[in-house]
PDB file of N, CA and C in Angstrom:
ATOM      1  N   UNK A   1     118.816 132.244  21.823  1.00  0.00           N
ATOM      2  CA  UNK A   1     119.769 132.439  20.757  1.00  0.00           C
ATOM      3  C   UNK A   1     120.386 133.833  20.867  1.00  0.00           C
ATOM      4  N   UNK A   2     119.672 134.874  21.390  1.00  0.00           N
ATOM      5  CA  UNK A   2     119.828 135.753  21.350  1.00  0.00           C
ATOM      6  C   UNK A   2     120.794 136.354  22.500  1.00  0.00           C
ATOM      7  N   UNK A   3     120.298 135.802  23.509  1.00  0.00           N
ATOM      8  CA  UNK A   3     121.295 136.054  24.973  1.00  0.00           C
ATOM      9  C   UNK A   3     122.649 135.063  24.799  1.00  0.00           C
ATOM     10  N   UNK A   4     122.402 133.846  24.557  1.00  0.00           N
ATOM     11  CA  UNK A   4     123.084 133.019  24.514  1.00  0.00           C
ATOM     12  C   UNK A   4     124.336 133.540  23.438  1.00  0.00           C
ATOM     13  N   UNK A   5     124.325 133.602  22.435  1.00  0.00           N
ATOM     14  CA  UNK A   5     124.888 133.766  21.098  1.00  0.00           C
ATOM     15  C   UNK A   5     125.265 135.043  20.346  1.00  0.00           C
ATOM     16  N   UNK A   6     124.444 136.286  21.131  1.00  0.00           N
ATOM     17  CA  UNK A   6     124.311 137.305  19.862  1.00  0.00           C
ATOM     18  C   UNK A   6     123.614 137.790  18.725  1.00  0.00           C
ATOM     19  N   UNK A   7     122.757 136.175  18.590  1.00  0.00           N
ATOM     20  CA  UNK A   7     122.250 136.368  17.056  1.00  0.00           C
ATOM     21  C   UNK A   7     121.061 136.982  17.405  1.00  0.00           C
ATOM     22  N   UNK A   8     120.913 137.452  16.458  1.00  0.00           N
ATOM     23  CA  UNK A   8     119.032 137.950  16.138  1.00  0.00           C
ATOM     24  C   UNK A   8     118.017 137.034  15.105  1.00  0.00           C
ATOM     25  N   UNK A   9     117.500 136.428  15.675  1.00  0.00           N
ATOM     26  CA  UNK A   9     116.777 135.294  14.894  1.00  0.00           C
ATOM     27  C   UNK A   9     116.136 135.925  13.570  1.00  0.00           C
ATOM     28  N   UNK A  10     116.781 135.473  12.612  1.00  0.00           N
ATOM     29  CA  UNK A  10     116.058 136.200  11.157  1.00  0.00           C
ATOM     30  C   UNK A  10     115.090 135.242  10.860  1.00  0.00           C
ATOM     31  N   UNK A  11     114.076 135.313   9.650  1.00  0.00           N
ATOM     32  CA  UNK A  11     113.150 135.464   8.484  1.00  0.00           C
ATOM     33  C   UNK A  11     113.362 133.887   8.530  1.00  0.00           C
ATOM     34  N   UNK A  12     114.721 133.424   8.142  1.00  0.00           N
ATOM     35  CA  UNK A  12     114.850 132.768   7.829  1.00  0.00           C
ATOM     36  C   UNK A  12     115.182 131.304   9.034  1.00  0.00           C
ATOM     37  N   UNK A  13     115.562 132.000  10.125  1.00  0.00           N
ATOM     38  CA  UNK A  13     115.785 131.126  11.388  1.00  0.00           C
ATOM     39  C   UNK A  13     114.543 130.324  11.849  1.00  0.00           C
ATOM     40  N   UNK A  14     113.505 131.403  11.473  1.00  0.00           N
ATOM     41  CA  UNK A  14     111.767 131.104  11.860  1.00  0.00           C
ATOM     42  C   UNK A  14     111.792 130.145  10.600  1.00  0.00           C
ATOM     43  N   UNK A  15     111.769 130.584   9.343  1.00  0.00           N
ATOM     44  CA  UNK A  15     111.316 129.103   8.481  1.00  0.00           C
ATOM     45  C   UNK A  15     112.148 127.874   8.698  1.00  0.00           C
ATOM     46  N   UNK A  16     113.214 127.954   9.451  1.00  0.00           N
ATOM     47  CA  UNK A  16     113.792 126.793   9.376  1.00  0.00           C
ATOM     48  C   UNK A  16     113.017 125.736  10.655  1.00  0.00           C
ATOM     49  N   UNK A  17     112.483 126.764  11.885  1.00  0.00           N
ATOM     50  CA  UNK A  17     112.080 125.873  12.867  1.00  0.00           C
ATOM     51  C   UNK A  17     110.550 125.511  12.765  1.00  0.00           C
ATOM     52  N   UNK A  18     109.700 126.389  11.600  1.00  0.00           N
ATOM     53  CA  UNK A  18     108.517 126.012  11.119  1.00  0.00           C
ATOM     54  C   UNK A  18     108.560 124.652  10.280  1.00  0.00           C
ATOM     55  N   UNK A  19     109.866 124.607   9.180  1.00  0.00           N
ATOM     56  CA  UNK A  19     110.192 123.284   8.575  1.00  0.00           C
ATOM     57  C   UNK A  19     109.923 121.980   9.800  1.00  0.00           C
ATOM     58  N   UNK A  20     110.811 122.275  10.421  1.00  0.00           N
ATOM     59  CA  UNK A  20     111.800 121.320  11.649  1.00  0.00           C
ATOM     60  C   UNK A  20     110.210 120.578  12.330  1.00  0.00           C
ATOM     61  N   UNK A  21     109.223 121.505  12.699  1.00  0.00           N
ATOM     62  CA  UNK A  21     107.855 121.172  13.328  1.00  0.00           C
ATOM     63  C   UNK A  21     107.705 120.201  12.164  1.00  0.00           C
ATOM     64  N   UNK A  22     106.929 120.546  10.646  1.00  0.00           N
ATOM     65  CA  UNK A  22     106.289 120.234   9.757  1.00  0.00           C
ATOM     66  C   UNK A  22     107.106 118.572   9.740  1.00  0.00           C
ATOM     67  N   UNK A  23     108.382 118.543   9.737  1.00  0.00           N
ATOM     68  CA  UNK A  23     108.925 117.536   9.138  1.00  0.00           C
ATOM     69  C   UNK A  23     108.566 116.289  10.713  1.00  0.00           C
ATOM     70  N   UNK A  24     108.333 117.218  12.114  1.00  0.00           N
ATOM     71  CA  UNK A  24     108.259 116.195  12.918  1.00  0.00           C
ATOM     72  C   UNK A  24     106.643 115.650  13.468  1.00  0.00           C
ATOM     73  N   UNK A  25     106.046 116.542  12.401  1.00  0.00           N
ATOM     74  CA  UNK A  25     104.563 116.204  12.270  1.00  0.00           C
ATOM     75  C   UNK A  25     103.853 116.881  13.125  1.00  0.00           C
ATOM     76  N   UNK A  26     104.065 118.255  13.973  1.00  0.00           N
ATOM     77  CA  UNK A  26     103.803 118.789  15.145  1.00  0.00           C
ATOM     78  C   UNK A  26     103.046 120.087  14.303  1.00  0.00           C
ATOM     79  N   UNK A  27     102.321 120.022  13.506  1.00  0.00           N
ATOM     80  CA  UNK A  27     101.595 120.853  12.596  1.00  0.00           C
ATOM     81  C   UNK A  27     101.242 122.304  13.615  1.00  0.00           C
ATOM     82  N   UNK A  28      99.991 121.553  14.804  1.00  0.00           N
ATOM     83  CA  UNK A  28      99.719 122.475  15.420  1.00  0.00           C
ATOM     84  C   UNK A  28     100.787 123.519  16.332  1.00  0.00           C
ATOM     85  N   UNK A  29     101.949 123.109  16.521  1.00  0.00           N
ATOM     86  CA  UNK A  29     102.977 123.834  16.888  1.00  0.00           C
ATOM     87  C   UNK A  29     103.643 125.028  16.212  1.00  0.00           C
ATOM     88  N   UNK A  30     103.788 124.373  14.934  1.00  0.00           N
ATOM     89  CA  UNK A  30     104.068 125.372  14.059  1.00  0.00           C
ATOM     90  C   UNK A  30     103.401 126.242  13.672  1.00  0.00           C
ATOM     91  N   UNK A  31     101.793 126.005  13.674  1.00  0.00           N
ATOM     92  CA  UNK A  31     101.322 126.952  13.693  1.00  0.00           C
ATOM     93  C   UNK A  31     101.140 128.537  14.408  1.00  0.00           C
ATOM     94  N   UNK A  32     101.256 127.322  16.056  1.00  0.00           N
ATOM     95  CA  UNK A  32     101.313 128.366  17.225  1.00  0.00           C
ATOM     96  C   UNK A  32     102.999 128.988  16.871  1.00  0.00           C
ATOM     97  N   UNK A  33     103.931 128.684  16.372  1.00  0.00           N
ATOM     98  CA  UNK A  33     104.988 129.376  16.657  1.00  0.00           C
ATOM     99  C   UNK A  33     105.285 130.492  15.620  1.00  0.00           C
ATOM    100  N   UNK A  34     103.928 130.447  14.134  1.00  0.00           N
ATOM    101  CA  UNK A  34     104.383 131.394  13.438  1.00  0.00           C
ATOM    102  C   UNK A  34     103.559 132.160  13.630  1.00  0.00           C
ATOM    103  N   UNK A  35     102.502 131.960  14.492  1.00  0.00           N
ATOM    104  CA  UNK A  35     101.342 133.465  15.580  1.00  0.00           C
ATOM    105  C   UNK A  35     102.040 133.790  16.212  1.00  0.00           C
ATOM    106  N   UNK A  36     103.378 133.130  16.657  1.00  0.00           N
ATOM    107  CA  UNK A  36     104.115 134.334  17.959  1.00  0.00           C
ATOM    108  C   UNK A  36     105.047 134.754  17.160  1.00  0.00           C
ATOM    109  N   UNK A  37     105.455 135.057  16.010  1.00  0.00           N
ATOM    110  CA  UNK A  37     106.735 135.187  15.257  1.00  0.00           C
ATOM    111  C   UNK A  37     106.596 136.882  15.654  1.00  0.00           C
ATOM    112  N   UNK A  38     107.712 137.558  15.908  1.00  0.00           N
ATOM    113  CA  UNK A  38     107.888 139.158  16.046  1.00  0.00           C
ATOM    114  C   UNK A  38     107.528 139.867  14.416  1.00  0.00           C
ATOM    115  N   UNK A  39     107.373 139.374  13.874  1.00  0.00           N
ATOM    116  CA  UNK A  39     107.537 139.879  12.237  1.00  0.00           C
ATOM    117  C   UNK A  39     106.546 139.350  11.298  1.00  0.00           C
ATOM    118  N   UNK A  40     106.215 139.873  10.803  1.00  0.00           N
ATOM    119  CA  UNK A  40     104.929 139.026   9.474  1.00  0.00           C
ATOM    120  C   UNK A  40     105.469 137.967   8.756  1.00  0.00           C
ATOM    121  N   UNK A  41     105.079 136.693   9.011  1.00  0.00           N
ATOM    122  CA  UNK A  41     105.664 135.600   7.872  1.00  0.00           C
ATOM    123  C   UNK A  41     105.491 135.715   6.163  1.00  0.00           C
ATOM    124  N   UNK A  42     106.714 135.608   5.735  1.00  0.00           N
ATOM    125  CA  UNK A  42     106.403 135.703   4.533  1.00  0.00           C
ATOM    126  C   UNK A  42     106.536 134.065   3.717  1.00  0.00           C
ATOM    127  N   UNK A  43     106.879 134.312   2.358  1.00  0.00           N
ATOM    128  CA  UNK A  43     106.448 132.915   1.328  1.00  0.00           C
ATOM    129  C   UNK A  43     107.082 131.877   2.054  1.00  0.00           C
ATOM    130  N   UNK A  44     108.300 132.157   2.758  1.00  0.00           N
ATOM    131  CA  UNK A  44     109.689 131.147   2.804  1.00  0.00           C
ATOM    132  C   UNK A  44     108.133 130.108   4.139  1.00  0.00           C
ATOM    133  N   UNK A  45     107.940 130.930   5.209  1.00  0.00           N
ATOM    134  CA  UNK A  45     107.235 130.376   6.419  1.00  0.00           C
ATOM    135  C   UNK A  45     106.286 129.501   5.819  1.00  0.00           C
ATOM    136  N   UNK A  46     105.367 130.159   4.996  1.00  0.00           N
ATOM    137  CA  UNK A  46     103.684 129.985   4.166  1.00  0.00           C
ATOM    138  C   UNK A  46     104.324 128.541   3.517  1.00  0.00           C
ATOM    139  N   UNK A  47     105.480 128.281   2.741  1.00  0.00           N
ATOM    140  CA  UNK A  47     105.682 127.255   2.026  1.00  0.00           C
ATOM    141  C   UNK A  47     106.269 126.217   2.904  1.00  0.00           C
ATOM    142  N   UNK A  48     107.545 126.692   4.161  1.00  0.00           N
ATOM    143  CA  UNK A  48     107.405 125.453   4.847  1.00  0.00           C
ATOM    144  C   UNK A  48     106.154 124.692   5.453  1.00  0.00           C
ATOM    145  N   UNK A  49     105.313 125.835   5.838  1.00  0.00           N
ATOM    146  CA  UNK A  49     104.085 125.103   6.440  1.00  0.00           C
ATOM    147  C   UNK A  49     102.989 124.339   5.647  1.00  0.00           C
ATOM    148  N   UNK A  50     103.671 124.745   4.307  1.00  0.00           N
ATOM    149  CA  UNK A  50     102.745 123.818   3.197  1.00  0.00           C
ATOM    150  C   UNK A  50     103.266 122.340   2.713  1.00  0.00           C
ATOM    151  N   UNK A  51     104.464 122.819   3.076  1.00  0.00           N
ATOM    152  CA  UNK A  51     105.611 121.293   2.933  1.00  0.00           C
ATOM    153  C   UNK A  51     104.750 120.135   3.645  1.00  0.00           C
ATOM    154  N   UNK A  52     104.924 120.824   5.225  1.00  0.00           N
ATOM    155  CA  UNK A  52     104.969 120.067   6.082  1.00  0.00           C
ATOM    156  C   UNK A  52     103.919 119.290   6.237  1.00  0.00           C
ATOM    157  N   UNK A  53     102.725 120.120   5.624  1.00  0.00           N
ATOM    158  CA  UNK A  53     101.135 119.747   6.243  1.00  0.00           C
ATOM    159  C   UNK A  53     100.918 119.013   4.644  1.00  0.00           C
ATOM    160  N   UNK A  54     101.727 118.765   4.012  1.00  0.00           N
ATOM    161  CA  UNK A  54     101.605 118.148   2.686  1.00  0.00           C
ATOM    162  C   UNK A  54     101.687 116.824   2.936  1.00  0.00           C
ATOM    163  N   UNK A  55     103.325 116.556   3.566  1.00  0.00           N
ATOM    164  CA  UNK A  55     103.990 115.608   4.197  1.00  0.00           C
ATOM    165  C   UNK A  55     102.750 114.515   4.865  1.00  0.00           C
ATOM    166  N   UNK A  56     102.033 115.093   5.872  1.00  0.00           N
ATOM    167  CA  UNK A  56     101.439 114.664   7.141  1.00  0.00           C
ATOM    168  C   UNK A  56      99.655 114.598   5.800  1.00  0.00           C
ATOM    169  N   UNK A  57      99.777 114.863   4.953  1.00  0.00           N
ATOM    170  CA  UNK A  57      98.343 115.010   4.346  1.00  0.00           C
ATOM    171  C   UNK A  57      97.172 115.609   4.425  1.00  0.00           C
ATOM    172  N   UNK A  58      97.517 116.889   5.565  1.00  0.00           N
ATOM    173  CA  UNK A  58      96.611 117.904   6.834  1.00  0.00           C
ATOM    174  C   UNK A  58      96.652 118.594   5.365  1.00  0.00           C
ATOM    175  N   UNK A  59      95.036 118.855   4.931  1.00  0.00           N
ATOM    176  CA  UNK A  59      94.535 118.925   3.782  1.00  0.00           C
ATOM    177  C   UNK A  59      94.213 120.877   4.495  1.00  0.00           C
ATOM    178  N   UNK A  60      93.775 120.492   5.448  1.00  0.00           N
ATOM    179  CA  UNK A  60      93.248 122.117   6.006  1.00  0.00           C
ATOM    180  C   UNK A  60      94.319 122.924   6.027  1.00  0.00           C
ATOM    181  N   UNK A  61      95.398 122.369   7.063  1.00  0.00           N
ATOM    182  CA  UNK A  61      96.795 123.453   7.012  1.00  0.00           C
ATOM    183  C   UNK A  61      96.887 123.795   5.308  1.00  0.00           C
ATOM    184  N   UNK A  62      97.328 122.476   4.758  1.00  0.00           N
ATOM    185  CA  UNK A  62      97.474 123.272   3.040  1.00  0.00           C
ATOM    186  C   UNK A  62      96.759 124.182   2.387  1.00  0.00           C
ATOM    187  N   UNK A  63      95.247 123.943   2.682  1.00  0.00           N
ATOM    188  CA  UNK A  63      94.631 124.964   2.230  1.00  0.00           C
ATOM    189  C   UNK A  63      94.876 126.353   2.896  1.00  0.00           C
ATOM    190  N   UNK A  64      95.361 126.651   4.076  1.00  0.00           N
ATOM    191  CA  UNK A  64      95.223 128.038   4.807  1.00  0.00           C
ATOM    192  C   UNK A  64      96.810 128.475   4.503  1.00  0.00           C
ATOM    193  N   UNK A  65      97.761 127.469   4.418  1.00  0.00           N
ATOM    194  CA  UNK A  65      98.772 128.069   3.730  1.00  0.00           C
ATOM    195  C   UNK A  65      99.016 128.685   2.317  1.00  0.00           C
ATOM    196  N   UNK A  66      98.274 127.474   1.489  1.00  0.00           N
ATOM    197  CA  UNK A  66      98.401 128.625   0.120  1.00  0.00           C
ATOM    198  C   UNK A  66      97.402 129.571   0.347  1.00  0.00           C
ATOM    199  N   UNK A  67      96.277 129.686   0.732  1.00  0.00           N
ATOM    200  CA  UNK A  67      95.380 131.068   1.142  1.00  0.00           C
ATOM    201  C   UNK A  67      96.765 131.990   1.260  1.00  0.00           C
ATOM    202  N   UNK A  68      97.585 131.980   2.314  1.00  0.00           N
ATOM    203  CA  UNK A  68      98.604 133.181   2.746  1.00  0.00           C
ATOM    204  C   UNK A  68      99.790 133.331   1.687  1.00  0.00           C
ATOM    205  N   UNK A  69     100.205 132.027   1.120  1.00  0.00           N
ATOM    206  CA  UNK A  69     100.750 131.918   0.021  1.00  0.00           C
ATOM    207  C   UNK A  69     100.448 133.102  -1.015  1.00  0.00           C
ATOM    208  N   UNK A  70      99.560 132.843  -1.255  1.00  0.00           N
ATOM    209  CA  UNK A  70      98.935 133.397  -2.398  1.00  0.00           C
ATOM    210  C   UNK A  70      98.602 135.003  -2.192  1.00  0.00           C
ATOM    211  N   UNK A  71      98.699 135.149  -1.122  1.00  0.00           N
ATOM    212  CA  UNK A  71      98.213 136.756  -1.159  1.00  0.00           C
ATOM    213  C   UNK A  71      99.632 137.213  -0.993  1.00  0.00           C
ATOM    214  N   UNK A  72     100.748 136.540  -1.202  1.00  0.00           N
ATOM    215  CA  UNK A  72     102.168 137.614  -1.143  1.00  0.00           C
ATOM    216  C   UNK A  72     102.583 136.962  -2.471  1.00  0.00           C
ATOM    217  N   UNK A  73     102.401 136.130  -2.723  1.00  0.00           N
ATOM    218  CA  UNK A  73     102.774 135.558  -4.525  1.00  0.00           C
ATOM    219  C   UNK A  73     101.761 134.797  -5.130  1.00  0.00           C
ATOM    220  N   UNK A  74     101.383 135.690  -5.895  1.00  0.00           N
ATOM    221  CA  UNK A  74      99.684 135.052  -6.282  1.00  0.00           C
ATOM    222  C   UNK A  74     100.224 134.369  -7.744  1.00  0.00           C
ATOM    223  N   UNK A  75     101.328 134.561  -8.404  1.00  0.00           N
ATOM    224  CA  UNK A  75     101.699 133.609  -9.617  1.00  0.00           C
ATOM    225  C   UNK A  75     102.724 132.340  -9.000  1.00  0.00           C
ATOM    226  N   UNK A  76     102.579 131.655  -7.755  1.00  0.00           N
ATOM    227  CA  UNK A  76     103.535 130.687  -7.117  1.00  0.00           C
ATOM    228  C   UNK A  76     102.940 129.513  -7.290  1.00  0.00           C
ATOM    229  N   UNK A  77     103.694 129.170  -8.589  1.00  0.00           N
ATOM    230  CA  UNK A  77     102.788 127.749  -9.200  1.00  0.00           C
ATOM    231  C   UNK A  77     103.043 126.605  -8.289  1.00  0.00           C
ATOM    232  N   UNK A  78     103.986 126.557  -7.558  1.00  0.00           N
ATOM    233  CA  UNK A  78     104.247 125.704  -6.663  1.00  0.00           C
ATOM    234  C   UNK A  78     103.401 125.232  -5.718  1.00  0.00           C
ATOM    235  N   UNK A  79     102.959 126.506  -4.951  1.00  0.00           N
ATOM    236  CA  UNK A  79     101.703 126.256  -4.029  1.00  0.00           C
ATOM    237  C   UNK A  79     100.729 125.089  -4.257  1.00  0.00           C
ATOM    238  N   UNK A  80     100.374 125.480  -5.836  1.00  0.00           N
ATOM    239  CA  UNK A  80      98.793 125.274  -6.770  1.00  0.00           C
ATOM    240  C   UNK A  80      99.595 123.664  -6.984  1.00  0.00           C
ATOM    241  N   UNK A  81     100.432 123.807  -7.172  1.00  0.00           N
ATOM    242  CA  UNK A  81     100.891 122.266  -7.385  1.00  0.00           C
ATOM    243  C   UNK A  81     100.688 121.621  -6.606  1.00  0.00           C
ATOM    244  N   UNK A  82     101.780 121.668  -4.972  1.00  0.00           N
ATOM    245  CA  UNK A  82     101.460 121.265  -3.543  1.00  0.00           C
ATOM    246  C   UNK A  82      99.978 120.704  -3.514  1.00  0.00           C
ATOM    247  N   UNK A  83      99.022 121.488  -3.412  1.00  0.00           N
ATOM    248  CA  UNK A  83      97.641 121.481  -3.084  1.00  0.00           C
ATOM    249  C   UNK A  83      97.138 120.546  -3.973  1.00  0.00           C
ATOM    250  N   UNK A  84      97.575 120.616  -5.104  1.00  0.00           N
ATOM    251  CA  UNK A  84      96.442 119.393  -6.197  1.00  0.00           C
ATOM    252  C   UNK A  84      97.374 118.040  -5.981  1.00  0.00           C
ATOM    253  N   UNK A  85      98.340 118.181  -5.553  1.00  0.00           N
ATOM    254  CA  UNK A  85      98.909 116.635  -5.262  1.00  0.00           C
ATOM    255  C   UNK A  85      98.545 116.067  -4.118  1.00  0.00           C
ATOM    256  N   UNK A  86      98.216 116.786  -2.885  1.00  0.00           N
ATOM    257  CA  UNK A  86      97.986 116.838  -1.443  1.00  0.00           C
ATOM    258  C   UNK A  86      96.386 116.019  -1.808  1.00  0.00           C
ATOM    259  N   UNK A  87      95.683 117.190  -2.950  1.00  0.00           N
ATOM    260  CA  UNK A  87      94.255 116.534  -3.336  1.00  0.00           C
ATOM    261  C   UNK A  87      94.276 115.145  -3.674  1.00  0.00           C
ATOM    262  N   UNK A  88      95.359 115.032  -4.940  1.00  0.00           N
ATOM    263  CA  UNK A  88      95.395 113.830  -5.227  1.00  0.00           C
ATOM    264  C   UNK A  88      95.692 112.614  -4.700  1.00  0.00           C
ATOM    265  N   UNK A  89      96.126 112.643  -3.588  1.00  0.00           N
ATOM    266  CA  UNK A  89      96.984 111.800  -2.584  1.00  0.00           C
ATOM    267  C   UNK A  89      95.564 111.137  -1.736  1.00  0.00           C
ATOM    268  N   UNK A  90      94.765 111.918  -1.802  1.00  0.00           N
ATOM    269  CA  UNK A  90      93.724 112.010  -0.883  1.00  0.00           C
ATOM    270  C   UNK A  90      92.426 111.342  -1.853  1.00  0.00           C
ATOM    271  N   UNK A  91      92.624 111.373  -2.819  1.00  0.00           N
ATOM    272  CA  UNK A  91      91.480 110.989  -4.270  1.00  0.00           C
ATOM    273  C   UNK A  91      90.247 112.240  -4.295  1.00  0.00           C
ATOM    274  N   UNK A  92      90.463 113.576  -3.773  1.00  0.00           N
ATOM    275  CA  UNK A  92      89.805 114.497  -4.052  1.00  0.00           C
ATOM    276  C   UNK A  92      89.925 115.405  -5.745  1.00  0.00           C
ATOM    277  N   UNK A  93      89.503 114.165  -6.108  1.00  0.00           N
ATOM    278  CA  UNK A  93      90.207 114.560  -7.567  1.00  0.00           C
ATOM    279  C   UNK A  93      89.049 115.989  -8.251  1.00  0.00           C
ATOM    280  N   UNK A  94      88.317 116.015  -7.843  1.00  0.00           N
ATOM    281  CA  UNK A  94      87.282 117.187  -8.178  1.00  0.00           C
ATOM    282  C   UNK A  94      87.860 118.598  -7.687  1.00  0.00           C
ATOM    283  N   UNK A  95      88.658 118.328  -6.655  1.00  0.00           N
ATOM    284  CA  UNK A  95      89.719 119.740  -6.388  1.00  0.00           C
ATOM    285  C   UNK A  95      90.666 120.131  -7.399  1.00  0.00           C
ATOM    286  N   UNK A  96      91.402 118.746  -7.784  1.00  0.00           N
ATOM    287  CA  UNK A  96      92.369 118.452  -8.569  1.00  0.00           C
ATOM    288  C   UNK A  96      92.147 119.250  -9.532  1.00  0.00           C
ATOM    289  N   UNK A  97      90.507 118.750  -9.643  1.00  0.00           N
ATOM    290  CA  UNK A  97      90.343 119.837 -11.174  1.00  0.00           C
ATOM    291  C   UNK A  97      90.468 121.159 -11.251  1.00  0.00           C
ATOM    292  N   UNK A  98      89.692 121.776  -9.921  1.00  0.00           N
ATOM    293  CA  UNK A  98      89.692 123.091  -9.546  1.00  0.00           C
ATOM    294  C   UNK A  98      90.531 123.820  -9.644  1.00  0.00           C
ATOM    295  N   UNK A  99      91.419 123.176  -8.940  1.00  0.00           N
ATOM    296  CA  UNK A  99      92.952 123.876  -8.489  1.00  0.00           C
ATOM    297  C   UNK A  99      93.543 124.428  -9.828  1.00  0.00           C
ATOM    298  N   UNK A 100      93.915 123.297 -10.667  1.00  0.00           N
ATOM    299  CA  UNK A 100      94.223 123.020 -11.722  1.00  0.00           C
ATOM    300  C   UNK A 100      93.584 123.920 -12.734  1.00  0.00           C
ATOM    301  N   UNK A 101      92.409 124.121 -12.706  1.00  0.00           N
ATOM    302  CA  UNK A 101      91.690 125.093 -13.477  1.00  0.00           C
ATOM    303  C   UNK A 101      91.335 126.590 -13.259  1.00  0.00           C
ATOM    304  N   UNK A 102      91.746 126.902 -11.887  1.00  0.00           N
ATOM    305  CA  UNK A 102      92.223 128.024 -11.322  1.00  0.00           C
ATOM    306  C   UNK A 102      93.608 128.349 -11.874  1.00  0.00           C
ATOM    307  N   UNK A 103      94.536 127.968 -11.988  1.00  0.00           N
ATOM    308  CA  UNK A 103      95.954 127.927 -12.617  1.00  0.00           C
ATOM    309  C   UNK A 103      95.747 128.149 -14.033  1.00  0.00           C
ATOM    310  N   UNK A 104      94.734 127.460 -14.576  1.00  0.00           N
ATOM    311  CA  UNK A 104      94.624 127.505 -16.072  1.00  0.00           C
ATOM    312  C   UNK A 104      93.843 129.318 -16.103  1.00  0.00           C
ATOM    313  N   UNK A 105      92.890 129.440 -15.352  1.00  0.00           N
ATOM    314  CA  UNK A 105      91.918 130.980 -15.695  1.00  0.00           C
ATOM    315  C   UNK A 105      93.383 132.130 -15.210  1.00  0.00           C
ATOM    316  N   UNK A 106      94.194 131.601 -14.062  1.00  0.00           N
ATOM    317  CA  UNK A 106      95.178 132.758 -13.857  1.00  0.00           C
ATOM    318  C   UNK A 106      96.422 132.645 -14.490  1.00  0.00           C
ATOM    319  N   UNK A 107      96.277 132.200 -15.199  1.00  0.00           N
ATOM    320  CA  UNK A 107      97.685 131.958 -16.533  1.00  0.00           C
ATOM    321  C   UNK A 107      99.007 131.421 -15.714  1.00  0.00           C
ATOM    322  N   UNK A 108      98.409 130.788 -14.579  1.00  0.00           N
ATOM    323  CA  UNK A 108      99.747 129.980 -14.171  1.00  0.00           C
ATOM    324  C   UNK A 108     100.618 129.148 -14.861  1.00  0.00           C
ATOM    325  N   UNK A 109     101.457 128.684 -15.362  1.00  0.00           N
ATOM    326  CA  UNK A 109     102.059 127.710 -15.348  1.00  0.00           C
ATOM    327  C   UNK A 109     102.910 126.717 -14.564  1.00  0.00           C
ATOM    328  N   UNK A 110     102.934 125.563 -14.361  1.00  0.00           N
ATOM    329  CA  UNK A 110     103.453 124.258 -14.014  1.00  0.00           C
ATOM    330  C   UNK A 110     104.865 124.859 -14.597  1.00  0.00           C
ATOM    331  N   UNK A 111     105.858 124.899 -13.748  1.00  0.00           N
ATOM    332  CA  UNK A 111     107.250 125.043 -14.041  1.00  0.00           C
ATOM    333  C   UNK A 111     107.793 123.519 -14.229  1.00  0.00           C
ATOM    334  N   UNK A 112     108.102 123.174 -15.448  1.00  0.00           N
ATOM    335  CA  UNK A 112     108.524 121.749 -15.611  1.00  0.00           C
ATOM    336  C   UNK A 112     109.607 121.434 -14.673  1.00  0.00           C
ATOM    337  N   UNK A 113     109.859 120.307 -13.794  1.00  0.00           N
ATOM    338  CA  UNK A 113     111.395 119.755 -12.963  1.00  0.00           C
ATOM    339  C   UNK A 113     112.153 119.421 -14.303  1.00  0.00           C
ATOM    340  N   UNK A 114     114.012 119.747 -13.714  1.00  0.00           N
ATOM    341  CA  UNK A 114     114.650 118.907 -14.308  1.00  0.00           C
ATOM    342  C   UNK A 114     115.757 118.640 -13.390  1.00  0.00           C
ATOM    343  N   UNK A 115     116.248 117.028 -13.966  1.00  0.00           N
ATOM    344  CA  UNK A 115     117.324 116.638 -13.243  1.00  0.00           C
ATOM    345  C   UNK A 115     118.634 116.696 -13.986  1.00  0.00           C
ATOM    346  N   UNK A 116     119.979 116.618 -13.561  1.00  0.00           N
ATOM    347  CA  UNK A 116     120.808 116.489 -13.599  1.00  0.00           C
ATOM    348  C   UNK A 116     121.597 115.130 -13.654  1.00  0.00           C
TER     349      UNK A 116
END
């Protein structure tokens, strides 16, 4: 991209090709490609890779993503959400609780969806 084009692959070029893995189910790739990233991944990377391994039901990736999640946005109710649905999907409903009750001791809140 760089020779070719000019560009300098940003922040954001890396979460898009960490998505691109997650969505083609290549978990372990993405992993290896955000250990070679030139730069420290931040939330944008941590959450595609939580997408993705959500997607695919890879219960471990989710857990090691919100782990990293969480230590750059420790109020990212989203994560805590991800993870107890990932649980629930799975019938680990005793996490469900956990998770869930971790959110409740750190005054998280569930950001309600709305549609349009």
């Amino acid at each position: 991209m760089t020779e070719r084009f000019g560009i300098t692959p940003s922040i954001q070029h890396y979460g898009c090709m960490v998505d691109l893995y997650g969505r083609a189910g290549l978990m372990e790739e993405a992993e290896s490609f955000i250990a070679s990233m030139p730069m420290e991944p931040d939330v944008l990377i941590w959450g595609s890779l939580l997408s993705g391994s959500r997607m695919l039901g890879d219960i471990k990736t989710c857990e090691a993503a919100l782990k990293r999640l969480i230590e750059l946005d420790p109020l990212n109710s989203g994560a805590y959400v991800l993870l107890s649905n990932v649980y629930a999907k799975t019938g680990r409903w005793i996490d469900v609780k956990r998770i869930r009750h971790e959110m409740e001791v750190k005054g998280i809140k569930k950001v309600p969806g709305c549609s349009s």
